[in-house]
C-alpha atoms as a PDB file:
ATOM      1  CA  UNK A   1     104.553  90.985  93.760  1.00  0.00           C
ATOM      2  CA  UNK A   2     102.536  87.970  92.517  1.00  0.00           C
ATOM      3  CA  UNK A   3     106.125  85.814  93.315  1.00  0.00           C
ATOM      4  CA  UNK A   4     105.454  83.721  96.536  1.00  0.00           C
ATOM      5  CA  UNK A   5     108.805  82.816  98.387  1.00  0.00           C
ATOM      6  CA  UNK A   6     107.545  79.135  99.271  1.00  0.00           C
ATOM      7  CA  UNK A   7     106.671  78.722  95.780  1.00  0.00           C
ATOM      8  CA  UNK A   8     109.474  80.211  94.504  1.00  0.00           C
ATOM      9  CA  UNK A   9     111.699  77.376  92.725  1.00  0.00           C
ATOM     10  CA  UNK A  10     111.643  74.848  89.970  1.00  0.00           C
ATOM     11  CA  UNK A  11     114.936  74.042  89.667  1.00  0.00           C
ATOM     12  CA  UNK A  12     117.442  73.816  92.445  1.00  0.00           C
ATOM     13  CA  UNK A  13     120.505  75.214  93.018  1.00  0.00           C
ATOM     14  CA  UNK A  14     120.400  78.207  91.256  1.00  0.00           C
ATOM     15  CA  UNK A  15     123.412  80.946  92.702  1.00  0.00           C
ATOM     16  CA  UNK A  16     125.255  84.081  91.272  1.00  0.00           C
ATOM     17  CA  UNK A  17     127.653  81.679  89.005  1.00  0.00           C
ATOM     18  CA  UNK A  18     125.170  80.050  86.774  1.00  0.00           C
ATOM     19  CA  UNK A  19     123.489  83.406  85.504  1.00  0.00           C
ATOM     20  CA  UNK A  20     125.573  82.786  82.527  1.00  0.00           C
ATOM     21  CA  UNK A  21     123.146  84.072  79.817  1.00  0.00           C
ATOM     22  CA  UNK A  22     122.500  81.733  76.672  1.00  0.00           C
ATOM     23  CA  UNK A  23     120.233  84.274  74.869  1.00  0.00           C
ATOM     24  CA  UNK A  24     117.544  87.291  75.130  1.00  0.00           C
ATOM     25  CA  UNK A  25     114.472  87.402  73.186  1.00  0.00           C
ATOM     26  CA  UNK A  26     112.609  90.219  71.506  1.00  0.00           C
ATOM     27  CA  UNK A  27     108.983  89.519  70.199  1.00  0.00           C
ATOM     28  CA  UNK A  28     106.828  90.985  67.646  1.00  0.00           C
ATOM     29  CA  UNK A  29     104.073  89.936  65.079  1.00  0.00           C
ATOM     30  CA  UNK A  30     106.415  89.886  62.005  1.00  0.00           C
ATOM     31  CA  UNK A  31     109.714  88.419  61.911  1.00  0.00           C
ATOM     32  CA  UNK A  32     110.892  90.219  58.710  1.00  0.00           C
ATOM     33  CA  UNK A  33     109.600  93.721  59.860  1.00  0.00           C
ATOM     34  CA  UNK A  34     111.964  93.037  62.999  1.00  0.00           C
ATOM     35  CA  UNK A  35     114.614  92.138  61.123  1.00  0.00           C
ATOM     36  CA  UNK A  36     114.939  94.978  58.991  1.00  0.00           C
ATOM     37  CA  UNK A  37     114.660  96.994  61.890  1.00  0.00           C
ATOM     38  CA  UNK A  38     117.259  95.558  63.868  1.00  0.00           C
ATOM     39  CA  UNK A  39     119.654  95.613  61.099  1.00  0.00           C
ATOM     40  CA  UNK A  40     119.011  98.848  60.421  1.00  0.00           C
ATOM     41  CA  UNK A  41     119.367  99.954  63.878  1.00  0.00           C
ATOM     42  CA  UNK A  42     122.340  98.344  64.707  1.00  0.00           C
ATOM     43  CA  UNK A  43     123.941  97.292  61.365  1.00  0.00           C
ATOM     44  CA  UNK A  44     124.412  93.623  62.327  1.00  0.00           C
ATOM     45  CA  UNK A  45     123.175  91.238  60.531  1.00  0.00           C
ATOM     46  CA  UNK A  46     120.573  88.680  61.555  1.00  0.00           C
ATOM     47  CA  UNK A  47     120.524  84.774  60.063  1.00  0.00           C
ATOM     48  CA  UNK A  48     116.792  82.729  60.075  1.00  0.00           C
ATOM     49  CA  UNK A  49     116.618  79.881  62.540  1.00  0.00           C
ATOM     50  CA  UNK A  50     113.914  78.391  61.200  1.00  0.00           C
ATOM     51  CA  UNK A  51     110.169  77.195  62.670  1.00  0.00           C
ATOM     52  CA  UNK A  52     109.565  76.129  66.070  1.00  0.00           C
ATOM     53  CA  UNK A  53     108.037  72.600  66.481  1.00  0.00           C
ATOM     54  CA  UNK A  54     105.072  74.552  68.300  1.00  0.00           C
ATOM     55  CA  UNK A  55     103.380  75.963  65.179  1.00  0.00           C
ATOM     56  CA  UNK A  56     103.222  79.299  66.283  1.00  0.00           C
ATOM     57  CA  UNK A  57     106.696  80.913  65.777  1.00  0.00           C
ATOM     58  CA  UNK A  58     109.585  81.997  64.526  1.00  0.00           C
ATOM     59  CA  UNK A  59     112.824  82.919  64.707  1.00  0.00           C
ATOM     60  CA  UNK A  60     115.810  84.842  63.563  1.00  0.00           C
ATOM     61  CA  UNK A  61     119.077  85.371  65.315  1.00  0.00           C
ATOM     62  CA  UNK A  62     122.327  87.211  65.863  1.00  0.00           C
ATOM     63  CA  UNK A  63     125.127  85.466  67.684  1.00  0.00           C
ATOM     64  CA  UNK A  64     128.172  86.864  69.406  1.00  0.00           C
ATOM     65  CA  UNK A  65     131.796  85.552  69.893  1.00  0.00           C
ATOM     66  CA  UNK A  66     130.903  84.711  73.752  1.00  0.00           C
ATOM     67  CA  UNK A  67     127.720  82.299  72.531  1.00  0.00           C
ATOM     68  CA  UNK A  68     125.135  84.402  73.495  1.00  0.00           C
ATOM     69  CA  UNK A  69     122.796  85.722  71.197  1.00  0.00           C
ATOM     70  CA  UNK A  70     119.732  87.751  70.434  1.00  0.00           C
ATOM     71  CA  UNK A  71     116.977  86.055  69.433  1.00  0.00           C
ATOM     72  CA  UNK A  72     114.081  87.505  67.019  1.00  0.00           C
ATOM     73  CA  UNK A  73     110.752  86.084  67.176  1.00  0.00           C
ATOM     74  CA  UNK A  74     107.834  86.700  65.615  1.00  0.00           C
ATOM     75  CA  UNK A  75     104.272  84.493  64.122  1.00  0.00           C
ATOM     76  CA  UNK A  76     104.657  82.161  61.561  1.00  0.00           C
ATOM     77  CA  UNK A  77     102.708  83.377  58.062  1.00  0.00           C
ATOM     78  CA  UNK A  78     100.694  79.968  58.154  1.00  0.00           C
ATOM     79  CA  UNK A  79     100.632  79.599  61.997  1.00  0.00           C
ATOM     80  CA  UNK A  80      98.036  77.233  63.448  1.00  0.00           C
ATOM     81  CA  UNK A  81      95.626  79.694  65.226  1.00  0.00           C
ATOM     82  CA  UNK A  82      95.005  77.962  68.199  1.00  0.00           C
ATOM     83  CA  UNK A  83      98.998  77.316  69.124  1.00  0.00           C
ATOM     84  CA  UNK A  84      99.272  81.037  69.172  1.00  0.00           C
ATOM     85  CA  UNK A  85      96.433  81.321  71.316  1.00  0.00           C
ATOM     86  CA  UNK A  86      98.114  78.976  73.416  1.00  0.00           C
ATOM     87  CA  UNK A  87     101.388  80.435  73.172  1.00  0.00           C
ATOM     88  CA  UNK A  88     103.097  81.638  76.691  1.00  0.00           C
ATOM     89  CA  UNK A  89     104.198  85.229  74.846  1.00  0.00           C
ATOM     90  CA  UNK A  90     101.375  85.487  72.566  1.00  0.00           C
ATOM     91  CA  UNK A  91     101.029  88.963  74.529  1.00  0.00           C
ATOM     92  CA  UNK A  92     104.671  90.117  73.757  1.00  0.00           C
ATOM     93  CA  UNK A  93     104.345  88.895  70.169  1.00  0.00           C
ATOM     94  CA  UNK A  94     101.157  90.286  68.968  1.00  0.00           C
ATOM     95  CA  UNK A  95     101.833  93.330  70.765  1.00  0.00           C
ATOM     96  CA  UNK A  96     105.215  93.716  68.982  1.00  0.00           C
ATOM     97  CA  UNK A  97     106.507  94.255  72.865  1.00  0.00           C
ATOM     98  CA  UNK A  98     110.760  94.136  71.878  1.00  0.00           C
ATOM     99  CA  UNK A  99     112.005  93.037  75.421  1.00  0.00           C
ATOM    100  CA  UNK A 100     109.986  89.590  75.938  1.00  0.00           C
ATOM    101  CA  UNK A 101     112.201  87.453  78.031  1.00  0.00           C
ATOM    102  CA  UNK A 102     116.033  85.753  78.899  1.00  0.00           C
ATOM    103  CA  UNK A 103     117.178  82.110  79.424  1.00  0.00           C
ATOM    104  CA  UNK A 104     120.010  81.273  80.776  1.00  0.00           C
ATOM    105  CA  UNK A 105     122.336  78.239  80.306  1.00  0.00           C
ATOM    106  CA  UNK A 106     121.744  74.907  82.498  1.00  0.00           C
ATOM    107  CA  UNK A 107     125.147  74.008  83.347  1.00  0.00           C
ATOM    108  CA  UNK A 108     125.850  70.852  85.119  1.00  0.00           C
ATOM    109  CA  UNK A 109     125.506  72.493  88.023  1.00  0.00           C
ATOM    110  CA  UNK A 110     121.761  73.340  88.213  1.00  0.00           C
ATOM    111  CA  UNK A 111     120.089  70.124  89.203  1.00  0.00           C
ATOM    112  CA  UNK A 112     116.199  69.788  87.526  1.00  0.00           C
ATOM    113  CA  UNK A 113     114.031  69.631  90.150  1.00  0.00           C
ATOM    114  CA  UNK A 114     110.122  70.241  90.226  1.00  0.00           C
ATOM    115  CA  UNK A 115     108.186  70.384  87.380  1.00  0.00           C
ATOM    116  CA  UNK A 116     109.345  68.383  84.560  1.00  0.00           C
ATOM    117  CA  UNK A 117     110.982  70.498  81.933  1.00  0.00           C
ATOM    118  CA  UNK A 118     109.454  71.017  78.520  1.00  0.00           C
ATOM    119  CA  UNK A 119     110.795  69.533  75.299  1.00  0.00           C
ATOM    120  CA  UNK A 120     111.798  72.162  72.397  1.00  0.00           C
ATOM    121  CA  UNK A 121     113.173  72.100  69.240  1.00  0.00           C
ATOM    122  CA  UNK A 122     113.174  73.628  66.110  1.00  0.00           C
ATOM    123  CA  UNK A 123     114.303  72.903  62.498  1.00  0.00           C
ATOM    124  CA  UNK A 124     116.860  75.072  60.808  1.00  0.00           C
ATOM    125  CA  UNK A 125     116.328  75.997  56.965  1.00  0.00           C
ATOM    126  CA  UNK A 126     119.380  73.805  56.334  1.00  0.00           C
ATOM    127  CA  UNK A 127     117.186  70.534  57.378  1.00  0.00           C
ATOM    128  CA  UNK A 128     119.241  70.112  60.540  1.00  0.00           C
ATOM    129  CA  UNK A 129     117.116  69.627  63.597  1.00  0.00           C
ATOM    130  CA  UNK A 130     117.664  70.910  67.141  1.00  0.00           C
ATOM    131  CA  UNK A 131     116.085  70.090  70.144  1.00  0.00           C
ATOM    132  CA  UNK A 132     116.224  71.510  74.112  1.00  0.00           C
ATOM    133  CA  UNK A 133     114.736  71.272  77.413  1.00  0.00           C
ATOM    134  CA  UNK A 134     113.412  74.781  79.149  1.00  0.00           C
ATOM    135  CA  UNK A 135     112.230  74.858  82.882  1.00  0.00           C
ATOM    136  CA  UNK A 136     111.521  77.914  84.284  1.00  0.00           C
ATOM    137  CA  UNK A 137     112.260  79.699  87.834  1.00  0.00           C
ATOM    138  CA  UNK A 138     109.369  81.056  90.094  1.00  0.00           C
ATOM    139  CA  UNK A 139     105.607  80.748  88.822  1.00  0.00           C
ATOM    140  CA  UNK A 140     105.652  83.521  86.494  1.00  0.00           C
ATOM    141  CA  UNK A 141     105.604  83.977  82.805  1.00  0.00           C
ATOM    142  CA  UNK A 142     108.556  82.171  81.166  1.00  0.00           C
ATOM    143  CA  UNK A 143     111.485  84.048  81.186  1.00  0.00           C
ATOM    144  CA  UNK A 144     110.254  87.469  82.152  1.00  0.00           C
ATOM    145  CA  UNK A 145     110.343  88.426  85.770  1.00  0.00           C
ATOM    146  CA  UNK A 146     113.309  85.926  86.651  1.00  0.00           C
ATOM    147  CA  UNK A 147     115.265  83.901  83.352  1.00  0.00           C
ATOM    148  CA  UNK A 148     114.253  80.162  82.504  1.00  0.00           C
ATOM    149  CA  UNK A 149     116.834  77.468  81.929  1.00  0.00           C
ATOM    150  CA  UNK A 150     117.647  75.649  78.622  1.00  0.00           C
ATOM    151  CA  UNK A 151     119.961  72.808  78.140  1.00  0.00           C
ATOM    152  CA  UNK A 152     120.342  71.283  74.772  1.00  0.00           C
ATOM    153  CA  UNK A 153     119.604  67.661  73.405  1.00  0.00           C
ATOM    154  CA  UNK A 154     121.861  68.460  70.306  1.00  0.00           C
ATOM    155  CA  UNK A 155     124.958  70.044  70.120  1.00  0.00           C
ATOM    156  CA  UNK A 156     124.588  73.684  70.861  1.00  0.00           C
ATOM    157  CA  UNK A 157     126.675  75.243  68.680  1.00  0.00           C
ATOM    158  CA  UNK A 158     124.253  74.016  65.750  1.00  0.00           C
ATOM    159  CA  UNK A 159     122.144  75.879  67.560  1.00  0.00           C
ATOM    160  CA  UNK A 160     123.972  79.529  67.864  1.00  0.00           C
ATOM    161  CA  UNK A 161     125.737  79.683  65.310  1.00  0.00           C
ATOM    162  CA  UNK A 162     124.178  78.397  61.968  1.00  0.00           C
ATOM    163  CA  UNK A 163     127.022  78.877  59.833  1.00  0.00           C
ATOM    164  CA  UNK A 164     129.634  77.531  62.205  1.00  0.00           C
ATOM    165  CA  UNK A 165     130.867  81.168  63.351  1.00  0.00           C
ATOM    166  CA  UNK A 166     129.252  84.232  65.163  1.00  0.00           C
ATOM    167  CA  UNK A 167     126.930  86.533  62.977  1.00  0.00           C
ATOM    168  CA  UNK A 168     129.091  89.216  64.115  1.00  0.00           C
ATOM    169  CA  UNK A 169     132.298  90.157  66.158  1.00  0.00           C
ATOM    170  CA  UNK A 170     131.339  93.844  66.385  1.00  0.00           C
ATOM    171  CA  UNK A 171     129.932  93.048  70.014  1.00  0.00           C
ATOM    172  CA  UNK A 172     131.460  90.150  72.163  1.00  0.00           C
ATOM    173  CA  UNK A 173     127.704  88.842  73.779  1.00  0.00           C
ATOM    174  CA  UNK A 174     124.800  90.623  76.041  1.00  0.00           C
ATOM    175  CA  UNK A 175     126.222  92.375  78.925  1.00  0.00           C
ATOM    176  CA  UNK A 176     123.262  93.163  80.993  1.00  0.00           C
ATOM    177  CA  UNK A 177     119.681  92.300  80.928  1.00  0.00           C
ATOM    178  CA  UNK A 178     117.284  95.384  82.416  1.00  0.00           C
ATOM    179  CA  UNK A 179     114.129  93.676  84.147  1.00  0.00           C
ATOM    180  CA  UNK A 180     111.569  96.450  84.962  1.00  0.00           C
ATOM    181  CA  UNK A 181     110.067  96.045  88.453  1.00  0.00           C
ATOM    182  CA  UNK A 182     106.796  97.360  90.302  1.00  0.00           C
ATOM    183  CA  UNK A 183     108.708  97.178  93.815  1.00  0.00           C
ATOM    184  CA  UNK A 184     112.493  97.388  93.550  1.00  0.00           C
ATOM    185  CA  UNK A 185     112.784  96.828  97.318  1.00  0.00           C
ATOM    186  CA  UNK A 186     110.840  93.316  96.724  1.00  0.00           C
ATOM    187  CA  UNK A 187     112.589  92.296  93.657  1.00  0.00           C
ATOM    188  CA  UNK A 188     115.899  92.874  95.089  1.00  0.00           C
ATOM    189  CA  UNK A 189     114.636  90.534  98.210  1.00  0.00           C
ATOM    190  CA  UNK A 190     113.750  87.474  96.061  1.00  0.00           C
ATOM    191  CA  UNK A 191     116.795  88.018  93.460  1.00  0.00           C
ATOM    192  CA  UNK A 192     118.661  87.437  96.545  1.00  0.00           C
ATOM    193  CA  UNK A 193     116.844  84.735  97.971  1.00  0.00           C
ATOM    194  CA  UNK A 194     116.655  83.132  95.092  1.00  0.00           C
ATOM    195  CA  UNK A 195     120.507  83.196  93.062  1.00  0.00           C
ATOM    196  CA  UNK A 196     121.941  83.986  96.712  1.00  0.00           C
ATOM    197  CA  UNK A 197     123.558  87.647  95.502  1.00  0.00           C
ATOM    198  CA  UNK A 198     125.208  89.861  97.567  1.00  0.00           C
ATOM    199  CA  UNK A 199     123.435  93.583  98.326  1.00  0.00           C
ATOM    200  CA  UNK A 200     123.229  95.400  94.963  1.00  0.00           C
ATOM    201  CA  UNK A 201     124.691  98.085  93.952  1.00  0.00           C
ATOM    202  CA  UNK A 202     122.005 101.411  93.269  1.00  0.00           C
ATOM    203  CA  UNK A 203     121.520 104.594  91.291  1.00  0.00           C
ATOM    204  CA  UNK A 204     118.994 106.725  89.962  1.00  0.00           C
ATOM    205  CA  UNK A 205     119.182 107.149  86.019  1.00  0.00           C
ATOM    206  CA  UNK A 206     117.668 110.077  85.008  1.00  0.00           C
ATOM    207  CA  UNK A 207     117.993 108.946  81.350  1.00  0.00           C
ATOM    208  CA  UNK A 208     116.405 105.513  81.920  1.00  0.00           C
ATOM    209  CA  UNK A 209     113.772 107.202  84.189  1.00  0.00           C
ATOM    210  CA  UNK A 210     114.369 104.715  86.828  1.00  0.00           C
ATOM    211  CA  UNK A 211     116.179 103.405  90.065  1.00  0.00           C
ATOM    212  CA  UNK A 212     118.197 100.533  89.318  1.00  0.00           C
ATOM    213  CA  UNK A 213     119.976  98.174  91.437  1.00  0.00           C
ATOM    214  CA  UNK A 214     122.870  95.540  89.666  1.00  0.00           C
ATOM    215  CA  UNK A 215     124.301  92.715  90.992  1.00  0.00           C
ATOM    216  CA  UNK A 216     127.596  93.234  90.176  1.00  0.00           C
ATOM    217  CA  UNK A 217     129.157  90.559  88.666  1.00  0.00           C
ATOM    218  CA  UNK A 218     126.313  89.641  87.269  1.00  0.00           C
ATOM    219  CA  UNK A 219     123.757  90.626  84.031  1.00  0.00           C
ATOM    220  CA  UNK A 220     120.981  91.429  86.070  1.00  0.00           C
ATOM    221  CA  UNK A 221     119.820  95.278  86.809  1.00  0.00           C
ATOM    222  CA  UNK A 222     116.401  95.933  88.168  1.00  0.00           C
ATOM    223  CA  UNK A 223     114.704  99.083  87.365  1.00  0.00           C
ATOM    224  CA  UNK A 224     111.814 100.514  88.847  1.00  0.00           C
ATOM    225  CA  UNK A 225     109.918 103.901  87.167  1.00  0.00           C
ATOM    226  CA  UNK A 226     111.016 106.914  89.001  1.00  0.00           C
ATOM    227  CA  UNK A 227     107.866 108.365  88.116  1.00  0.00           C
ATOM    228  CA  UNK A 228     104.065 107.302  88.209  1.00  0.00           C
ATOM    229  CA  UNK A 229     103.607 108.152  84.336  1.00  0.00           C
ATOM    230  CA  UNK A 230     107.147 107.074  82.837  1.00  0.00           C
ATOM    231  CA  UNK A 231     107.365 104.690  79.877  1.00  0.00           C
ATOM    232  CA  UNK A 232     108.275 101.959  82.064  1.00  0.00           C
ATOM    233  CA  UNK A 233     105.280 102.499  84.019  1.00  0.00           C
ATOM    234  CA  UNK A 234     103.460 102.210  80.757  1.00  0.00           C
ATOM    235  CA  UNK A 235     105.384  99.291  79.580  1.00  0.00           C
ATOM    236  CA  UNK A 236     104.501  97.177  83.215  1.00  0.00           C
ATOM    237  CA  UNK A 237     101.226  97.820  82.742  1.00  0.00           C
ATOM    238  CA  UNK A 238     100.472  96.478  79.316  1.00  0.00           C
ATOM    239  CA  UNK A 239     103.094  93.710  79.864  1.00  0.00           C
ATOM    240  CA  UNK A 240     103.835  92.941  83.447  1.00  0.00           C
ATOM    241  CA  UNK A 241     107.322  92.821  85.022  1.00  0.00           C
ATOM    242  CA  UNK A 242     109.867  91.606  82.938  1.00  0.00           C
ATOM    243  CA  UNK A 243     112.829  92.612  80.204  1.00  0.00           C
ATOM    244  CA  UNK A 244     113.082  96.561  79.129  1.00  0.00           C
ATOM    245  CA  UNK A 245     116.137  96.665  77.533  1.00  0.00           C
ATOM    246  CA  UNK A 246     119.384  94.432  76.409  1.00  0.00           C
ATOM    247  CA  UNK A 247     122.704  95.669  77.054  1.00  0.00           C
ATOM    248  CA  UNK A 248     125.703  94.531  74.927  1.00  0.00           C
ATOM    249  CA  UNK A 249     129.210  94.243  75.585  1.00  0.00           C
ATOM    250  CA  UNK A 250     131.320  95.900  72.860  1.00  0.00           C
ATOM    251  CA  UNK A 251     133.940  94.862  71.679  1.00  0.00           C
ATOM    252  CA  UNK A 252     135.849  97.984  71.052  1.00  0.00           C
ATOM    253  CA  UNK A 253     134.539  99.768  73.558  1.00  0.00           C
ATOM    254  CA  UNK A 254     132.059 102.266  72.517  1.00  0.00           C
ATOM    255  CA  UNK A 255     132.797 106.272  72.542  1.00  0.00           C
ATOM    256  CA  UNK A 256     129.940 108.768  71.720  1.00  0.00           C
ATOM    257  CA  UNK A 257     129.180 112.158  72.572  1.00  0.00           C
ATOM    258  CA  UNK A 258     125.702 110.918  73.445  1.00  0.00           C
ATOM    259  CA  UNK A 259     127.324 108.468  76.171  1.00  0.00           C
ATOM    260  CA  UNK A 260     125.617 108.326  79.523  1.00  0.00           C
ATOM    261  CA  UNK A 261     126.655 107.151  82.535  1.00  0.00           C
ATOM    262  CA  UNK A 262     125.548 103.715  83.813  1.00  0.00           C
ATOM    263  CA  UNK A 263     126.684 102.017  87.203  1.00  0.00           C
ATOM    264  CA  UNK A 264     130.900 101.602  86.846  1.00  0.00           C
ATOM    265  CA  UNK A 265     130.502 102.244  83.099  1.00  0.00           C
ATOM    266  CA  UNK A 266     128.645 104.089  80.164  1.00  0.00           C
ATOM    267  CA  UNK A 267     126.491 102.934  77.587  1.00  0.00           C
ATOM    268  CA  UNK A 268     125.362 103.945  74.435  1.00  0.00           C
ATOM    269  CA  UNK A 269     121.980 103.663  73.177  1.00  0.00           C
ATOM    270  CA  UNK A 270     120.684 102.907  69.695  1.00  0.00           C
ATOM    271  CA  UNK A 271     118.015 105.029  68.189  1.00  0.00           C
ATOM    272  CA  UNK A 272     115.040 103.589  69.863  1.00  0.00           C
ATOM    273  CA  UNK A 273     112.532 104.807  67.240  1.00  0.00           C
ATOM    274  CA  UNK A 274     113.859 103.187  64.730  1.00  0.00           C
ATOM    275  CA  UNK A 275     114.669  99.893  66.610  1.00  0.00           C
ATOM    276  CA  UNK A 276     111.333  99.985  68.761  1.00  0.00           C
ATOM    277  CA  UNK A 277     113.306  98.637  71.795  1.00  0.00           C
ATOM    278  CA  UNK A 278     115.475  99.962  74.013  1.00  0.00           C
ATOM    279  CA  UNK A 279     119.159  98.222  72.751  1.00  0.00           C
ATOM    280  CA  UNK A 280     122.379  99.694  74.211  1.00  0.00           C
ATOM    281  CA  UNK A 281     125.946  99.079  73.919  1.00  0.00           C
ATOM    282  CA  UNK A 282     128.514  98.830  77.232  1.00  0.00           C
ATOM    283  CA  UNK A 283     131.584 100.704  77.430  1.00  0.00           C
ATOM    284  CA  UNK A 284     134.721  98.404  79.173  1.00  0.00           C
ATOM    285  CA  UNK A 285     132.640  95.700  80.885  1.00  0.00           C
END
């Protein structure tokens, strides 16, 4: 694990309470390609955010009734070359990766501590600008391995929900947020160490083709490959540890004969072909 204990923190205290999640991304070169996937997919609809003030990207979204939402990013048409270059999940976007990363929400709780955060904003096609500050957690990529914080500047309901209501009500928010691991033994340690979680709960998922450990009570599940050639192994490799799959919290409580079992719970997967990310739906959680 490239995660050093001492080095471990930016922001101070984090514990099990605050892992309230604000939103997940998935990243790929075109933002209308992963649009039309996701709707198709899924059947929700998605609503454009607008630019980012970095020149690079994107976005698209689909909010739930619980404030979280998915976020869909992808490279602005005219996008200034060098700013994707320079772009933390240039990786995950030009390599149309799905999973890139999670933030979750600083509450006034979480005291910033460190490393400055970084300013953020971007414009919404209605003219109305938003604007944020991110810091992350540990010294890894933004997001991936452990979530990064965001706390608004403007109101943050401008920011989820663009036409004053959630994009859909056909799932109440993300449940769970699967983080595939080299070491589950190690990322279990610092996930401790680091949001001060009880042990986890474990299970091998013969579907998933991994171990997994939760932390119940929370939306964090860590999966390691339970083989040496598995997709997930593949997926680490070209990416490096981080999000594998979303899991959302249904509203009605999803029945299918193609239900498997998860932890306390089932979920129901969407056809990953056609989505080109793993995107499941919770049963009773």
């Amino acid at each position: 694990m490239r995660y050093s204990s001492i080095l471990l923190l930016t922001i101070l205290p984090v514990c099990a309470a605050d892992l309230k999640i604000d939103h997940v991304t998935v990243a790929g070169a075109k933002l209308e390609a992963l649009r039309t996937a996701f709707t198709t997919a899924t059947g929700f609809p998605t609503e454009y955010g607008g630019r980012h003030a970095n020149h690079a990207t994107e976005m698209a979204l689909t909010s739930f009734p619980d404030g979280s939402y998915i976020e869909l990013m992808g490279i602005q048409a005219q996008a200034d070359p060098s700013a994707v270059a320079a772009h933390e999940w240039r990786k995950f976007l030009e390599g149309n990766a799905g999973p890139c990363a999670f933030a979750i929400r600083a509450g006034s709780s979480i005291v910033l501590a460190g490393k400055p955060p970084q300013r953020g904003g971007r414009t919404r096609p209605d003219g109305t600008r938003l604007e944020w500050k991110i810091s992350n957690i540990g010294t890894g990529i933004r997001g991936t391995f452990f979530p990064f914080l965001i706390r608004d500047l403007t109101p943050r309901d401008k920011r989820v929900y663009p036409q004053g209501k959630p994009t859909t009500d056909r799932a109440s928010g993300i449940g769970e947020v699967v983080i595939g691991v080299r070491d589950l033994e190690a990322a279990i340690a610092l996930y401790r160490n680091t949001f001060q979680l009880p042990t986890p709960k474990k299970e091998h998922n013969a579907q998933f083709g991994a171990d997994l450990a939760w932390f119940a009570g929370t939306p964090i599940v860590l999966a390691q490959a339970a083989g040496g050639d598995s997709w997930l192994t593949e997926r680490i490799a070209k990416f490096g540890e981080g999000p594998c799959a979303f899991l959302l919290k249904s509203a009605s409580g999803p029945t299918a004969a193609n239900a498997s079992p998860w932890f306390d719970t089932t979920v129901v997967w969407t056809n990953r072909q056609r989505l080109g990310l793993r995107l499941g739906f919770l049963s009773g959680r």
